[in-house]
Protein backbone atom coordinates (compact mmCIF):
# COMPACT_ATOMS: atom_id res chain seq x y z
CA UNK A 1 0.00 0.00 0.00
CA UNK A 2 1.10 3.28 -0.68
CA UNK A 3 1.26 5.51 2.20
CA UNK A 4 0.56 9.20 1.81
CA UNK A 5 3.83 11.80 1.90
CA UNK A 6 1.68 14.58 2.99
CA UNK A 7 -0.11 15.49 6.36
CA UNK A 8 -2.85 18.01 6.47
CA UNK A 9 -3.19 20.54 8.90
CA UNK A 10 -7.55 21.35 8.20
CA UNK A 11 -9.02 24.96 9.94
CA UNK A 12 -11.51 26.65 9.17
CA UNK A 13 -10.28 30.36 6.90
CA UNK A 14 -12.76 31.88 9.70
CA UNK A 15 -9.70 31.18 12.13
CA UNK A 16 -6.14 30.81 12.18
CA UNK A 17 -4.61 27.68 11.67
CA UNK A 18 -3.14 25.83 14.56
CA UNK A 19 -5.15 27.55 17.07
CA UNK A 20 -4.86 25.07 19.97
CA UNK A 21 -7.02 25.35 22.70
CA UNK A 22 -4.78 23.81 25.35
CA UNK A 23 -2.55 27.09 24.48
CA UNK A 24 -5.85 29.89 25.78
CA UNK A 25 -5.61 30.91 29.45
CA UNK A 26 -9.00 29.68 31.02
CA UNK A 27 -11.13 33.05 30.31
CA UNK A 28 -10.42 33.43 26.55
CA UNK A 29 -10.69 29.64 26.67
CA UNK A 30 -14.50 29.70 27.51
CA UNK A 31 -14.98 32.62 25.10
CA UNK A 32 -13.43 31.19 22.08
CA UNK A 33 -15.85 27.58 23.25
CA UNK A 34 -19.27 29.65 23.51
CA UNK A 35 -18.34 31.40 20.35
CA UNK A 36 -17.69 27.94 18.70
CA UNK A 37 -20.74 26.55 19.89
CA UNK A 38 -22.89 29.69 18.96
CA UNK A 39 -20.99 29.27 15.50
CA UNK A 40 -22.26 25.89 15.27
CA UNK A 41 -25.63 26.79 16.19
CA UNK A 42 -25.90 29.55 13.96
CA UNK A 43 -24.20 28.28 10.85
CA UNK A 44 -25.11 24.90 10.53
CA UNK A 45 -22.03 24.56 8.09
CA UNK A 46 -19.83 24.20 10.76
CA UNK A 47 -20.12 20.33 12.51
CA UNK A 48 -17.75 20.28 15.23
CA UNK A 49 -18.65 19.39 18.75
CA UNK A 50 -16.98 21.15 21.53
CA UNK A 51 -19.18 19.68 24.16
CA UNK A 52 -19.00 20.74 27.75
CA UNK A 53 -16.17 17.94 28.51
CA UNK A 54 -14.52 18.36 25.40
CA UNK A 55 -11.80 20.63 26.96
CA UNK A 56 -10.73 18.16 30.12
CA UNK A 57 -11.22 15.06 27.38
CA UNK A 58 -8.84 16.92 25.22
CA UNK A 59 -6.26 17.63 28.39
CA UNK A 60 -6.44 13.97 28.89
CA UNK A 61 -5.73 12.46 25.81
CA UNK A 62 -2.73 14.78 25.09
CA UNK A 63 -1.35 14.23 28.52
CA UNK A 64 -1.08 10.38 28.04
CA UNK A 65 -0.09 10.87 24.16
CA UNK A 66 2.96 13.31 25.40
CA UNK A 67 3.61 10.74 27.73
CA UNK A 68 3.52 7.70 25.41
CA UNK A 69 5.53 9.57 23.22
CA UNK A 70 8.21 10.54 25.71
CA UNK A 71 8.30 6.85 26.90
CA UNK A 72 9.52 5.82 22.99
CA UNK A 73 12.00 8.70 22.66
CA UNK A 74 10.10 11.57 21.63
CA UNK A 75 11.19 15.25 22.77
CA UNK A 76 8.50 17.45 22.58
CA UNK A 77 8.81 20.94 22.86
CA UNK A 78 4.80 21.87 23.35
CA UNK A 79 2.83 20.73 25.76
CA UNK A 80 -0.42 20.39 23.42
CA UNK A 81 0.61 19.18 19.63
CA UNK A 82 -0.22 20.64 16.37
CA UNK A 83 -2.89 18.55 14.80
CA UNK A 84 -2.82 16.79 10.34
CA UNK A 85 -3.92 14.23 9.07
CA UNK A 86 -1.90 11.88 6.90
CA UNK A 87 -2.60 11.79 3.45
CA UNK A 88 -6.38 13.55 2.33
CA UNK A 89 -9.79 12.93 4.42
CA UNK A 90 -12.40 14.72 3.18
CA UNK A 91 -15.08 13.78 5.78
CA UNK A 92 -12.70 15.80 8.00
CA UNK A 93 -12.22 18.51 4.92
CA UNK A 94 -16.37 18.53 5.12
CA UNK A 95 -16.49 19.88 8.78
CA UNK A 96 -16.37 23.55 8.08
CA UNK A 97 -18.04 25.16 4.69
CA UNK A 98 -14.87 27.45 4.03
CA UNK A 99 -11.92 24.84 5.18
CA UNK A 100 -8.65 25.20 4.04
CA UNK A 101 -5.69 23.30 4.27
CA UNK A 102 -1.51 23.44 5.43
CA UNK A 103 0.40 20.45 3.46
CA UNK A 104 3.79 19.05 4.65
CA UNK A 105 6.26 16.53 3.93
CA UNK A 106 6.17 14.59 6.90
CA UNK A 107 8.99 12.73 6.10
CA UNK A 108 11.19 15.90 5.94
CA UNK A 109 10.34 16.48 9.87
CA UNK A 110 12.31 15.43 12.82
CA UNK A 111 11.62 12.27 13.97
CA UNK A 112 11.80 13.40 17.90
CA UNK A 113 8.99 15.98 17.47
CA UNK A 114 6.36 13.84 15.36
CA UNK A 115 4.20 11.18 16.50
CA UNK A 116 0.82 9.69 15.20
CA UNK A 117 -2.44 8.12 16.47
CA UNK A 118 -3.92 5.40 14.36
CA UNK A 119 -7.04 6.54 14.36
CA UNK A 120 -7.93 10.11 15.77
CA UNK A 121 -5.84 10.32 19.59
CA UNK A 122 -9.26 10.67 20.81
CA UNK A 123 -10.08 7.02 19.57
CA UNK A 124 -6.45 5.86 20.24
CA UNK A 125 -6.06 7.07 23.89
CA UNK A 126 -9.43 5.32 25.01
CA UNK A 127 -10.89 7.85 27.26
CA UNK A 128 -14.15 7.73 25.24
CA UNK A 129 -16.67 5.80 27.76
CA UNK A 130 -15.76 8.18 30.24
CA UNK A 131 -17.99 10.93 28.45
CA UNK A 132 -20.47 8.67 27.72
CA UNK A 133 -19.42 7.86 24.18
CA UNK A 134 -19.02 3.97 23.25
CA UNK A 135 -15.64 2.65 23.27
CA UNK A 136 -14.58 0.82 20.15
CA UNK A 137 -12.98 -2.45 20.54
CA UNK A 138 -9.56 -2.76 21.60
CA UNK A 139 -7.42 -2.72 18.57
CA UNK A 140 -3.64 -3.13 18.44
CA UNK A 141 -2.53 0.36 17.64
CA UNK A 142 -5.04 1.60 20.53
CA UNK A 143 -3.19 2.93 23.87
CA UNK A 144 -0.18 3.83 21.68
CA UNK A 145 2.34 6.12 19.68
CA UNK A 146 3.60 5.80 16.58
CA UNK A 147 6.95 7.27 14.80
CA UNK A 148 7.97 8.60 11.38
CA UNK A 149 10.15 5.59 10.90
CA UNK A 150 7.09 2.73 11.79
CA UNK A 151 4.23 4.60 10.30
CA UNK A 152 4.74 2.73 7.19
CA UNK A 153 4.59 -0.64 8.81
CA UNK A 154 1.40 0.26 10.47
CA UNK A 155 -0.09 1.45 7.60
CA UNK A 156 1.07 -1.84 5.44
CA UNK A 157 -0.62 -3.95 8.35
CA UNK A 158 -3.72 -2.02 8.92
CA UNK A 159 -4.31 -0.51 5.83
CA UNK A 160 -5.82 3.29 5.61
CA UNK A 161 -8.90 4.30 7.38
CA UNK A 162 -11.74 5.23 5.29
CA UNK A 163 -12.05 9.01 5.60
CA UNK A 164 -14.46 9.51 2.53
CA UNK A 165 -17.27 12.19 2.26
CA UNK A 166 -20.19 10.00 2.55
CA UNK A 167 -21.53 10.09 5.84
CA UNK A 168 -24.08 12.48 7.59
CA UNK A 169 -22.32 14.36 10.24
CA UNK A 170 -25.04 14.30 12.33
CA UNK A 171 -24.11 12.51 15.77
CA UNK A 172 -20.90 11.36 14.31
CA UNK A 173 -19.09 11.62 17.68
CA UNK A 174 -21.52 8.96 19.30
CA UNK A 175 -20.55 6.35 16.10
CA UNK A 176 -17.43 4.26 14.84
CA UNK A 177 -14.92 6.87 14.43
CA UNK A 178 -11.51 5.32 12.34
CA UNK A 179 -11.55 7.87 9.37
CA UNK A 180 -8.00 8.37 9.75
CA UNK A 181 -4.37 8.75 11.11
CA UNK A 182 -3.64 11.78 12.89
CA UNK A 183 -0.27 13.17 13.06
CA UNK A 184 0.81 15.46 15.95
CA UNK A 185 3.88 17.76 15.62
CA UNK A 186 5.24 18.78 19.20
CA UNK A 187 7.33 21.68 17.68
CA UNK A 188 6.60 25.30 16.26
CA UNK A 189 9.23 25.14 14.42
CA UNK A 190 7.82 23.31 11.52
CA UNK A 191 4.73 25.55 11.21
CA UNK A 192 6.48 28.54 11.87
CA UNK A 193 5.15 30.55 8.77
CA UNK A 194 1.89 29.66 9.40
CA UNK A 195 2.09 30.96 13.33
């Protein structure tokens, strides 16, 4: 199988890219979320769910992905990642009407400040059924961290997730969710011209 060279950093041109949440101080925090969720409610073009424990679910799964990735050699230099996608998904592409997209070379990035989730960290980490969401069934690449130099492997072994444009959006957090592989960059310094 060919693996993808590119990951894909997807925001919506309303924003800026790589605006991390983990990065806002608590009161522009719940600003930016009740503008989100107004968005949402208002424009019904934009589908993401920022629930109310989306921010301590988030917390959670990149405390134990900076861990994991620590534990196999991994320096990060953020405390929160920068979030792609390997290769195109454009389910994920359909979750804002105006989205755009940063491309890199993945394999062009240092190896001690990449990791990836196979699927979404939120999937991977397997904090789900403690919001109340159903937990998929324990797969291999769950509970872990993947490098630049095994991603190829994984991806000969498990194939690529499905991330096409087909289904409704609608309640998508509460279904099967292994669309595809995120990558998370633990450095600036690669998206510096986009900061």
């Amino acid at each position: 199988m060919i693996i993808p060279s590119k990951i894909l950093h997807y925001y919506s041109r309303s924003d800026y890219p790589f605006s991390n949440l983990c990065d806002l101080e608590p009161d522009a925090l719940a600003s930016v979320l009740d503008m989100l969720n107004r968005r949402k409610v208002e424009q019904p073009g934009f589908k993401r769910v920022f629930g109310s424990a989306y921010m301590e679910f988030r917390r959670r799964t990149e405390a134990k992905m900076r861990k994991l990735f620590v534990q196999r050699g991994g320096k990060p230099e953020r405390m929160s990642p920068h979030y792609f996608i390997l290769g195109d998904c454009p389910w994920f592409a359909g979750l804002y009407p105006d989205t755009a997209t940063i491309e890199l070379d993945w394999q062009s990035l240092p190896r001690e400040v990449v990791s990836f989730t196979y699927p979404d960290s939120f999937i991977a980490m397997r904090f789900v059924p403690d919001y109340g969401l159903p937990e998929e069934p324990l797969q291999p690449y769950h509970d872990k961290v993947f490098l630049t130099d095994e991603i190829e492997d994984v991806v000969a072994i498990y194939g690529l997730p499905d991330g096409g444009a087909g289904e409704a959006y609608e309640g998508y957090q509460t279904r099967k969710f292994e669309k595809y592989i995120e990558a998370q960059i633990w450095s600036d310094t690669p998206v510096a011209a986009y900061l």
